[in-house]
PDB file of N, CA and C in Angstrom:
ATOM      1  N   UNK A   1     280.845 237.708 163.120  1.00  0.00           N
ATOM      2  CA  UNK A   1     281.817 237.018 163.927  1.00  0.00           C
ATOM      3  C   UNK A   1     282.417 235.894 163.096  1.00  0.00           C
ATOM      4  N   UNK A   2     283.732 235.742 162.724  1.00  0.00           N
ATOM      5  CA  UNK A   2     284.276 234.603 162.100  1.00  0.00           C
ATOM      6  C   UNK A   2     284.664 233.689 163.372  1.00  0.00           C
ATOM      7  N   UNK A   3     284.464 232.196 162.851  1.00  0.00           N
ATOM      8  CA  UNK A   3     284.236 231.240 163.520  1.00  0.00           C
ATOM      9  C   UNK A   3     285.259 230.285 162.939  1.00  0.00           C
ATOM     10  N   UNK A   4     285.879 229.443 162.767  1.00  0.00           N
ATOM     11  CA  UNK A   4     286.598 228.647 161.991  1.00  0.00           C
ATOM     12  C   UNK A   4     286.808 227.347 162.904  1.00  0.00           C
ATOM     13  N   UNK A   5     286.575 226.814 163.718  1.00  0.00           N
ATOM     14  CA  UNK A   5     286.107 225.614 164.043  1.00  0.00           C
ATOM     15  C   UNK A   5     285.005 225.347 165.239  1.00  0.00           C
ATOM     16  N   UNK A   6     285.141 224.161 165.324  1.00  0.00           N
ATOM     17  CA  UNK A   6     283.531 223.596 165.797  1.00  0.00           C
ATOM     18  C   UNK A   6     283.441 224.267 167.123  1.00  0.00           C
ATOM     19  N   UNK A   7     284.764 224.003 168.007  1.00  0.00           N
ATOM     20  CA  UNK A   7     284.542 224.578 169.434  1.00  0.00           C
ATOM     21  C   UNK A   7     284.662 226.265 169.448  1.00  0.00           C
ATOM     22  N   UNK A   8     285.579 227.126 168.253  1.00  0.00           N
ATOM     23  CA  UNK A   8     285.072 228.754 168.395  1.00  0.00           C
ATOM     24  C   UNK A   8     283.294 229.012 167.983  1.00  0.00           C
ATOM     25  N   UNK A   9     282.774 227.841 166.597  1.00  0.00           N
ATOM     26  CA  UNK A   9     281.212 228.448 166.539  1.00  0.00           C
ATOM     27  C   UNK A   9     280.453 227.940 167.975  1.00  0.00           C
ATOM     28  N   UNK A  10     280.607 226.803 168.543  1.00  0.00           N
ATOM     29  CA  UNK A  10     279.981 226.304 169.692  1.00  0.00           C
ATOM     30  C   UNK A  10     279.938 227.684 171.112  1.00  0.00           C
ATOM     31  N   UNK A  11     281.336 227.741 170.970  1.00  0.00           N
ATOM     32  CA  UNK A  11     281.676 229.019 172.159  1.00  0.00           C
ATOM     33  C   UNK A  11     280.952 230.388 171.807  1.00  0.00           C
ATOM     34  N   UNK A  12     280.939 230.340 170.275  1.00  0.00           N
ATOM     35  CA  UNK A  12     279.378 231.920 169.984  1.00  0.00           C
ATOM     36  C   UNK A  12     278.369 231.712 170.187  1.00  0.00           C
ATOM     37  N   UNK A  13     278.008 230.281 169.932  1.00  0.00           N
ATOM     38  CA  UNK A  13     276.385 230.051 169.768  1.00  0.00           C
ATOM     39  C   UNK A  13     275.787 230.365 171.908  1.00  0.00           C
ATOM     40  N   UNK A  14     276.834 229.773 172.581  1.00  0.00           N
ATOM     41  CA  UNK A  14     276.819 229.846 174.029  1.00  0.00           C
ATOM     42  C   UNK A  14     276.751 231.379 174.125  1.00  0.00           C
ATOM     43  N   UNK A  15     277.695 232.585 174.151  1.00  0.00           N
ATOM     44  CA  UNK A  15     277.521 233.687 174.383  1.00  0.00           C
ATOM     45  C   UNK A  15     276.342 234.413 173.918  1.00  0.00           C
ATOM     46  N   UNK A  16     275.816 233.836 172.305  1.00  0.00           N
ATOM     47  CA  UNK A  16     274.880 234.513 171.532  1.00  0.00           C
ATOM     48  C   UNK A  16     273.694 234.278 172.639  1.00  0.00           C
ATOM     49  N   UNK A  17     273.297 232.991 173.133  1.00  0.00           N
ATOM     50  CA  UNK A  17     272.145 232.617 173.858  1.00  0.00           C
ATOM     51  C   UNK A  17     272.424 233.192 175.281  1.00  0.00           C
ATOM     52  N   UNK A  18     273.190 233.631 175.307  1.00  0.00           N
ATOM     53  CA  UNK A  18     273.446 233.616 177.012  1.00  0.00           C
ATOM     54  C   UNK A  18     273.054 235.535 176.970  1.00  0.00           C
ATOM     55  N   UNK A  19     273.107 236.220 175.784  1.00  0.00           N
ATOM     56  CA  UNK A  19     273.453 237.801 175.529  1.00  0.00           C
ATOM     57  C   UNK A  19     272.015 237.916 175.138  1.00  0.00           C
ATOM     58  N   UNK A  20     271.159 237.259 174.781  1.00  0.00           N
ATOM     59  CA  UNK A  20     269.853 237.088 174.557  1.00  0.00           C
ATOM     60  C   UNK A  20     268.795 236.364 174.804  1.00  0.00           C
ATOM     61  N   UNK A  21     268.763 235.271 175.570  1.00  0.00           N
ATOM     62  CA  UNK A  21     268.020 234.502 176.021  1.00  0.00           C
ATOM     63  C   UNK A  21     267.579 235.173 177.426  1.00  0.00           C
ATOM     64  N   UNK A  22     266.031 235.476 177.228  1.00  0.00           N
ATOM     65  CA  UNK A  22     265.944 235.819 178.498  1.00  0.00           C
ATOM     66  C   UNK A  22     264.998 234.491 179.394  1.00  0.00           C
ATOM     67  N   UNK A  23     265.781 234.449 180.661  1.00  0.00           N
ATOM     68  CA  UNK A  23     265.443 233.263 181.454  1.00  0.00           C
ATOM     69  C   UNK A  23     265.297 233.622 182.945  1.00  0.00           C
ATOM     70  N   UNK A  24     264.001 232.922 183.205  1.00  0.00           N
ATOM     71  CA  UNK A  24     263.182 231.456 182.959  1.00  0.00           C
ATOM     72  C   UNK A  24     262.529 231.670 182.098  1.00  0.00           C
ATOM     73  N   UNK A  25     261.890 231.138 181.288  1.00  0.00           N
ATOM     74  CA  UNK A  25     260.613 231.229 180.633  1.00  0.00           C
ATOM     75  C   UNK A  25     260.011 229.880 180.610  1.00  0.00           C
ATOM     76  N   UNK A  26     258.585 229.873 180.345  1.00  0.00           N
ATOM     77  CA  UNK A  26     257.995 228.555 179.984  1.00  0.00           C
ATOM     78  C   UNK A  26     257.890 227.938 178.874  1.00  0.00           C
ATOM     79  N   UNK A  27     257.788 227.235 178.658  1.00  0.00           N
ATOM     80  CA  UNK A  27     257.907 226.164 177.308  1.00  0.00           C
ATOM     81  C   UNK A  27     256.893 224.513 177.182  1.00  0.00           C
ATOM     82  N   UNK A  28     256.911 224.086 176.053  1.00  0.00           N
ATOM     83  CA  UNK A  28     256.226 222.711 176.368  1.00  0.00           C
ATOM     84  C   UNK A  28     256.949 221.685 175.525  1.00  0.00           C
ATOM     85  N   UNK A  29     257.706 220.877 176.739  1.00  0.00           N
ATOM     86  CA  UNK A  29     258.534 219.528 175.764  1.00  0.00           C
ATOM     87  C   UNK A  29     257.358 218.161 175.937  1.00  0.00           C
ATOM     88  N   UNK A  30     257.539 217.899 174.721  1.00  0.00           N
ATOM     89  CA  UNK A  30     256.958 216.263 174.487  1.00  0.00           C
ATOM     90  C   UNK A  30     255.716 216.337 175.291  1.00  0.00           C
ATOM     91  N   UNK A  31     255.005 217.666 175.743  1.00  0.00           N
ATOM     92  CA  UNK A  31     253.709 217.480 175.728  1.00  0.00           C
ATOM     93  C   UNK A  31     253.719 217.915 177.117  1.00  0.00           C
ATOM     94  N   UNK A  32     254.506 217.874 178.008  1.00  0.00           N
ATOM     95  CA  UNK A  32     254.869 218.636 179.647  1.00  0.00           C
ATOM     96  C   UNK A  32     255.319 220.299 179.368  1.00  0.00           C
ATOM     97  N   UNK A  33     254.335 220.632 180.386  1.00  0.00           N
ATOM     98  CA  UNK A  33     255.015 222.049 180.497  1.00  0.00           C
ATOM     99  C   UNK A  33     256.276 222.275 181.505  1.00  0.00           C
ATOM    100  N   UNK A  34     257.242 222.904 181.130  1.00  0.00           N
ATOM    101  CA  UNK A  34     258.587 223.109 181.956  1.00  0.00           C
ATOM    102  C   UNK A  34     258.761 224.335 181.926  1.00  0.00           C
ATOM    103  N   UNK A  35     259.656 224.631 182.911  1.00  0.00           N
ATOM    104  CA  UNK A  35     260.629 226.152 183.056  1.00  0.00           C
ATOM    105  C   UNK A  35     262.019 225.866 182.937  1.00  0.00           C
ATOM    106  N   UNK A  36     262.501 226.480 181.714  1.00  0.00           N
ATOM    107  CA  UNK A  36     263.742 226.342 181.461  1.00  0.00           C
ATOM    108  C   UNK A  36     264.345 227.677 182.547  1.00  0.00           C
ATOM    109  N   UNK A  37     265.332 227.415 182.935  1.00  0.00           N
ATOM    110  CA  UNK A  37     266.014 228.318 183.477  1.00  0.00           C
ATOM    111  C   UNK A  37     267.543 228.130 183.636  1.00  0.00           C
ATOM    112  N   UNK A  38     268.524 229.521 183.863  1.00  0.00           N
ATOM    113  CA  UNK A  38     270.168 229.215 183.470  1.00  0.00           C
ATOM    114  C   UNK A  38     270.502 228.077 184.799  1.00  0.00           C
ATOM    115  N   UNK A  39     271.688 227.806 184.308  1.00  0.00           N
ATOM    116  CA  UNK A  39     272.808 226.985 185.397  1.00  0.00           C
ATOM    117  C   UNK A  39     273.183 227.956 186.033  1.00  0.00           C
ATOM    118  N   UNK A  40     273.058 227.746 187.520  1.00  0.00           N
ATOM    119  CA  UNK A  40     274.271 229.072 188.427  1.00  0.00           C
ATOM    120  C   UNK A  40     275.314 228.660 187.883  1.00  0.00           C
TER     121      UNK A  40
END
C-alpha cells in the first residue's frame, strides 16, 4: 500500500487494525488487567 502522508499512513494503520484485530481481548496495562474492546 503506498502511503505518502501522515493522515493516508494513519488511515491504513486504522483499517490494517480494524481487518485484523480481533476484539475484545484481554490484556495487562501498568499492572491492571483490562478488556480492550472496539468503539460502536
Amino acid at each position: 500500500m503506498d502511503a505518502y502522508t501522515d493522515d493516508e499512513q494513519l488511515s491504513g494503520f486504522h483499517v490494517m487494525i480494524g481487518d485484523n484485530l480481533a476484539v475484545p481481548f484481554q490484556t495487562t496495562v501498568l499492572g491492571l488487567q483490562v478488556t480492550a474492546s472496539a468503539r460502536p
